[in-house]
Protein backbone atom coordinates (compact mmCIF):
# COMPACT_ATOMS: atom_id res chain seq x y z
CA UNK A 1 -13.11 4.04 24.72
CA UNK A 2 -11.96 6.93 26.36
CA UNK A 3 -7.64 7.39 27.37
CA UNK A 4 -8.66 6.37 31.07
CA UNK A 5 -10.07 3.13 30.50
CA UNK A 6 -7.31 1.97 27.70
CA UNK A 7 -4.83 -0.38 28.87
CA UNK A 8 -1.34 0.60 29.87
CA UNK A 9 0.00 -1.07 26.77
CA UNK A 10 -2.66 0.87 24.50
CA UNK A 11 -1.91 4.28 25.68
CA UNK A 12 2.03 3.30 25.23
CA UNK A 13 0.81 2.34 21.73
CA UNK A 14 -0.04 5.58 21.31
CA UNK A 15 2.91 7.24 23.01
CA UNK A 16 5.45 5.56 20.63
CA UNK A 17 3.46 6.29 17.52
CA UNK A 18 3.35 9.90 18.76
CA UNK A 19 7.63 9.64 18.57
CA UNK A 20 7.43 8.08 15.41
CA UNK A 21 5.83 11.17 14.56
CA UNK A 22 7.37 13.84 16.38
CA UNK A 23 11.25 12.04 15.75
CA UNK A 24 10.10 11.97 11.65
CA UNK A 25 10.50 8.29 11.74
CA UNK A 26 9.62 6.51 8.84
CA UNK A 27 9.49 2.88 7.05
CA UNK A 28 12.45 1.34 7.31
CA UNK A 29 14.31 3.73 10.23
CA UNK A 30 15.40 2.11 13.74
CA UNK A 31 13.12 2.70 17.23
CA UNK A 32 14.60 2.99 20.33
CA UNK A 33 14.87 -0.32 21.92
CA UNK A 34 12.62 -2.22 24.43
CA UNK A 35 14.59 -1.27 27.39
CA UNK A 36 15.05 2.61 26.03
CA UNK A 37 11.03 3.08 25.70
CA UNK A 38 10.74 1.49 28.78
CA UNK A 39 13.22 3.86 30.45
CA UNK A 40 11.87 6.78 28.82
CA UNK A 41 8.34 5.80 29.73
CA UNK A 42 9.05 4.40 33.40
CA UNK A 43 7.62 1.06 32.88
CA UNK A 44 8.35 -2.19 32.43
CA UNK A 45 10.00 -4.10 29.56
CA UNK A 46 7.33 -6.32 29.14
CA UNK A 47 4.29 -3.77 29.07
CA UNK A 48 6.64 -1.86 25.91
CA UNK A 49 6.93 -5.61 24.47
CA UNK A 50 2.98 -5.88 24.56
CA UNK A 51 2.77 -2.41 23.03
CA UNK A 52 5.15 -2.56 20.26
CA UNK A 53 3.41 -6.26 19.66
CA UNK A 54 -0.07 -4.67 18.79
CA UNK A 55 1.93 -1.77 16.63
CA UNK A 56 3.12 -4.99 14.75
CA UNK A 57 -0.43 -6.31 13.83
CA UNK A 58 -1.36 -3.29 12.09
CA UNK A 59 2.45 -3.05 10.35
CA UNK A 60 3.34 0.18 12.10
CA UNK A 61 6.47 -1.62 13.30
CA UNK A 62 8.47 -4.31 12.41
CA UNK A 63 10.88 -6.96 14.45
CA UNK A 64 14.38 -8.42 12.83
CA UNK A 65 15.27 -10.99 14.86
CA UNK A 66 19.24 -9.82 15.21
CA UNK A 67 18.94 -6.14 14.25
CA UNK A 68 16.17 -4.79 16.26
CA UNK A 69 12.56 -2.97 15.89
CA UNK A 70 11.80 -0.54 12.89
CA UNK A 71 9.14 1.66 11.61
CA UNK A 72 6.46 -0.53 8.94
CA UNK A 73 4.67 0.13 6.25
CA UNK A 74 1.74 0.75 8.25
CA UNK A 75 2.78 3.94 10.01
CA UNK A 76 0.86 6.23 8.09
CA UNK A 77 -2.15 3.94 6.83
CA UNK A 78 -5.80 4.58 7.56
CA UNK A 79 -7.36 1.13 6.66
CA UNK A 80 -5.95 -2.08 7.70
CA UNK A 81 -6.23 -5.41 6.36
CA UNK A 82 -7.98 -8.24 8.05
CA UNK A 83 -5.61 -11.02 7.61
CA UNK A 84 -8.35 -13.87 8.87
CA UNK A 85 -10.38 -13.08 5.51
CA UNK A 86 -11.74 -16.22 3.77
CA UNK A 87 -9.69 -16.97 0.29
CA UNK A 88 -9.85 -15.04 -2.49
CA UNK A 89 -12.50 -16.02 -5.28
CA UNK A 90 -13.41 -14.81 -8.72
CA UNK A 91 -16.23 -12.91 -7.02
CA UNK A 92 -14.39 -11.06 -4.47
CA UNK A 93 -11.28 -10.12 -6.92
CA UNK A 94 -13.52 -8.75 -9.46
CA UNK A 95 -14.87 -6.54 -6.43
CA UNK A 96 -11.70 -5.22 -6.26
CA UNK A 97 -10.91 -4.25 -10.00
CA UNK A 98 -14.55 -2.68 -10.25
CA UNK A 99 -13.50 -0.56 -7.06
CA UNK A 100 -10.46 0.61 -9.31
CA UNK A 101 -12.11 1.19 -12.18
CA UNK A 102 -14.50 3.37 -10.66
CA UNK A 103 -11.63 6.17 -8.93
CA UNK A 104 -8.44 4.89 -11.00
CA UNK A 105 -9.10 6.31 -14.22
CA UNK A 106 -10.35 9.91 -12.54
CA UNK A 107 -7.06 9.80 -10.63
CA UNK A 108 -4.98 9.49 -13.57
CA UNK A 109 -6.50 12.26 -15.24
CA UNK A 110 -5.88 14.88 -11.90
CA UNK A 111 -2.13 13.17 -11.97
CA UNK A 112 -1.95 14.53 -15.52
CA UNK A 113 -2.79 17.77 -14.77
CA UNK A 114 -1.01 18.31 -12.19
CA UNK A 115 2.06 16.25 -12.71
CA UNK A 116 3.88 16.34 -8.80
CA UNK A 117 7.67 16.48 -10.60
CA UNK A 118 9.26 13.86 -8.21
CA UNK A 119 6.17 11.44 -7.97
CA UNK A 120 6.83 11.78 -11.96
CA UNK A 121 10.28 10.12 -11.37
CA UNK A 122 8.65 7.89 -9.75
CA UNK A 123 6.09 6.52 -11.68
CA UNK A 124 8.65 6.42 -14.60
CA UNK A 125 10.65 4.47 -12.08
CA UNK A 126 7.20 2.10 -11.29
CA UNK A 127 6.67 1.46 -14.42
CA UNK A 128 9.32 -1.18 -14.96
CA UNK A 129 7.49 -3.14 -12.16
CA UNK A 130 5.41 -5.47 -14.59
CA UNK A 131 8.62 -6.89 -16.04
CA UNK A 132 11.30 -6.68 -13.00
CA UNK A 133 9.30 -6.35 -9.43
CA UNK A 134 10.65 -5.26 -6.64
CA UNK A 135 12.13 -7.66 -3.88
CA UNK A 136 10.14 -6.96 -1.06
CA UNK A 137 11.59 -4.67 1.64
CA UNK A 138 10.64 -1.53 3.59
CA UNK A 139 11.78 0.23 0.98
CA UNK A 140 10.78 -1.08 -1.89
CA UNK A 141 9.72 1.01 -5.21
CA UNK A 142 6.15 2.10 -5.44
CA UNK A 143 3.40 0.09 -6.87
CA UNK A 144 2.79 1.89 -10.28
CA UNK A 145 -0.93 2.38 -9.40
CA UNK A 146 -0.31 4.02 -5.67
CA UNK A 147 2.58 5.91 -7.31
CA UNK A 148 0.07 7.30 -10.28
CA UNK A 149 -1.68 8.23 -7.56
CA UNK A 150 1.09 10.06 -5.80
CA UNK A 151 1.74 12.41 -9.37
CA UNK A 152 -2.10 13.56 -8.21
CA UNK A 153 -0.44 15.95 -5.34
CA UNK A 154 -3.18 14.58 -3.56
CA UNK A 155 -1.96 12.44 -0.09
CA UNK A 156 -5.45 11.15 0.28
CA UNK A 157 -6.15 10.02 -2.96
CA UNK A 158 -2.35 8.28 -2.59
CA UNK A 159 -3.52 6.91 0.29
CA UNK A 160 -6.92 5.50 -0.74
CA UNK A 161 -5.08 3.37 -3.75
CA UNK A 162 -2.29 2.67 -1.46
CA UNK A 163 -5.03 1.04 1.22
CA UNK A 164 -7.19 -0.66 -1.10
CA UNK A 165 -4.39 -2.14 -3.01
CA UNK A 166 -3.40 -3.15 0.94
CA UNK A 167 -6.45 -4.20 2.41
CA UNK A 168 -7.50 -6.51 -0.73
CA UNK A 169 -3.79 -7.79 -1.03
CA UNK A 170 -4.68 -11.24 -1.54
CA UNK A 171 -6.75 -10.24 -4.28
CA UNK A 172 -4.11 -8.30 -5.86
CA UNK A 173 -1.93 -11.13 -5.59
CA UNK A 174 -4.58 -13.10 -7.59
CA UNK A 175 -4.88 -10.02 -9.95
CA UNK A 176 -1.07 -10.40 -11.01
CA UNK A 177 -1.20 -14.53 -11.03
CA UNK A 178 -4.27 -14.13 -13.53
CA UNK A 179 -3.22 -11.20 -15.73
CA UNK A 180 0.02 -12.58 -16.37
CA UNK A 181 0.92 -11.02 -19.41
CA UNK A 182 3.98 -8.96 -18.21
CA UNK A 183 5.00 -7.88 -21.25
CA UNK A 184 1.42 -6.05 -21.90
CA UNK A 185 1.42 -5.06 -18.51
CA UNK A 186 4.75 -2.98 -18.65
CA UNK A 187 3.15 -1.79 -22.26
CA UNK A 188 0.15 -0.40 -20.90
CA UNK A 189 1.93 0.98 -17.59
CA UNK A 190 4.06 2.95 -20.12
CA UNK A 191 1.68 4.72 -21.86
CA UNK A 192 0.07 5.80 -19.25
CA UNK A 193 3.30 7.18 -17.36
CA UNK A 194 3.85 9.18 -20.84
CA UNK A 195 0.19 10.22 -20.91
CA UNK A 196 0.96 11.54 -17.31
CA UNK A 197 4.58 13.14 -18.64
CA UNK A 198 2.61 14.67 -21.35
CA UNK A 199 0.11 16.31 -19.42
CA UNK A 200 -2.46 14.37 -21.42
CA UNK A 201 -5.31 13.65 -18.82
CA UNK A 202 -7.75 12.31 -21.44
CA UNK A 203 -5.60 9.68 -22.48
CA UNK A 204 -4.45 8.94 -18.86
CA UNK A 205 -7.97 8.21 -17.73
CA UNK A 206 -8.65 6.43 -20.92
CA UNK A 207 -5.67 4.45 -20.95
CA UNK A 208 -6.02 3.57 -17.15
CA UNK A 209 -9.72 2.83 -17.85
CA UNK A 210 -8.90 0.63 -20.75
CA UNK A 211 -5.57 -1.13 -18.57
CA UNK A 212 -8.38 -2.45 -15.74
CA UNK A 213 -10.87 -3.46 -17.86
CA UNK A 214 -8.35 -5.74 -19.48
CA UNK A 215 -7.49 -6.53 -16.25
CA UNK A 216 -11.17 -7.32 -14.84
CA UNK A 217 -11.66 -9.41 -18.58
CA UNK A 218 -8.86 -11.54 -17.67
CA UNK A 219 -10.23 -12.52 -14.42
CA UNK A 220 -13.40 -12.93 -15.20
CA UNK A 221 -12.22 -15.24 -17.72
CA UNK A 222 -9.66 -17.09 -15.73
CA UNK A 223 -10.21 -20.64 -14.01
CA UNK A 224 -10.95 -20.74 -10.12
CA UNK A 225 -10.91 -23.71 -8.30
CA UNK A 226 -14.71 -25.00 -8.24
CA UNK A 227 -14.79 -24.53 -4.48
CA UNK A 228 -14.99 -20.59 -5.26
CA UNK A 229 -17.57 -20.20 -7.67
């Protein structure tokens, strides 16, 4: 579709994505009201309401009823979940651990060796997420996977475990349900932030390889309801 035959609302899409950008907005900061974007823009409220609508489907921004509309989570992500996707099933969960065990483990190993100082912090920080997670906000702390990730120096390969982790959500949601040992989970998360710390990137890979196969054994072990077999 080329810019002259988008809709009014689509190219204003666009427009207030491009201040997002340009302002260095980012999850969790305050956009200009309704009635400021349309001043600034020249149209109507309405036509700024149907825009900032469709930048709420794909979580770029966010409405509190009371406070007003902020940047999302989505702002920076490449692939976006379909949330009309059938329920999750032993099949389609175990899809998404073999997907992780296949660039997971390599990804540990380049976070190793190169060992981004802050995203360091942060995994140590992540790491405490089996036992105590976060409450969900805007800002919440990292998932320990997309923040392994992060210690890569590598935005992409942050970004790929941050939008598969996203776009399979409901299977990661079944992934912590069935693997519910949190107490192993923290475990393993530790020694593969120290692996990381250390610079070690054999045992990071082989530790991360050895954390999601436990993983995919515990799901393909687990009970489904007979419906999804």
């Amino acid at each position: 579709m080329s810019y002259s035959e988008q809709s009014l609302s689509e190219r204003l899409a666009d427009d207030i994505v491009e201040i997002i950008h340009s302002e260095r907005l980012g999850p969790g900061d305050v956009l200009a009201s309704s009635r400021e974007l349309a001043r600034r823009f020249e149209v109507t409220t309405p036509t700024v309401r149907e825009a900032l609508r469709r930048l709420e489907a794909t979580g770029v921004v966010e409405f509190r009823h009371g406070s007003g509309t902020y940047v999302g989570p989505g702002i920076d992500r490449r692939l976006l979940a379909n949330p009309h996707l059938p329920r999750s099933t032993r099949e389609s969960v175990l899809e998404l651990v073999e997907a992780r065990l296949v660039v997971e483990p390599a990804i540990a190993a380049v976070a190793a060796r190169i060992r981004v100082p802050e995203a360091v912090e942060e995994l140590k920080a992540a790491s405490a997420n089996a036992l105590h997670p976060p409450r969900e906000s805007l800002r919440q702390s990292a998932h320990f996977h997309v923040a392994l990730a992060a210690a890569s120096g590598n935005a992409l390969l942050r970004e790929t475990v941050e939008a598969l982790l996203h776009v399979r959500a409901r299977e990661q949601v079944e992934i912590r349900h069935r693997y519910n040992d949190r107490t192993r989970d923290h475990a393993e998360h530790v020694e593969i932030f120290e692996a990381v710390r250390d610079g070690d990137a054999e045992a990071a890979e082989r530790l991360t390889r050895e954390h999601l196969t436990a993983i995919r054994d515990a799901i393909a072990a687990a009970e489904f309801p007979e419906a999804d077999r």
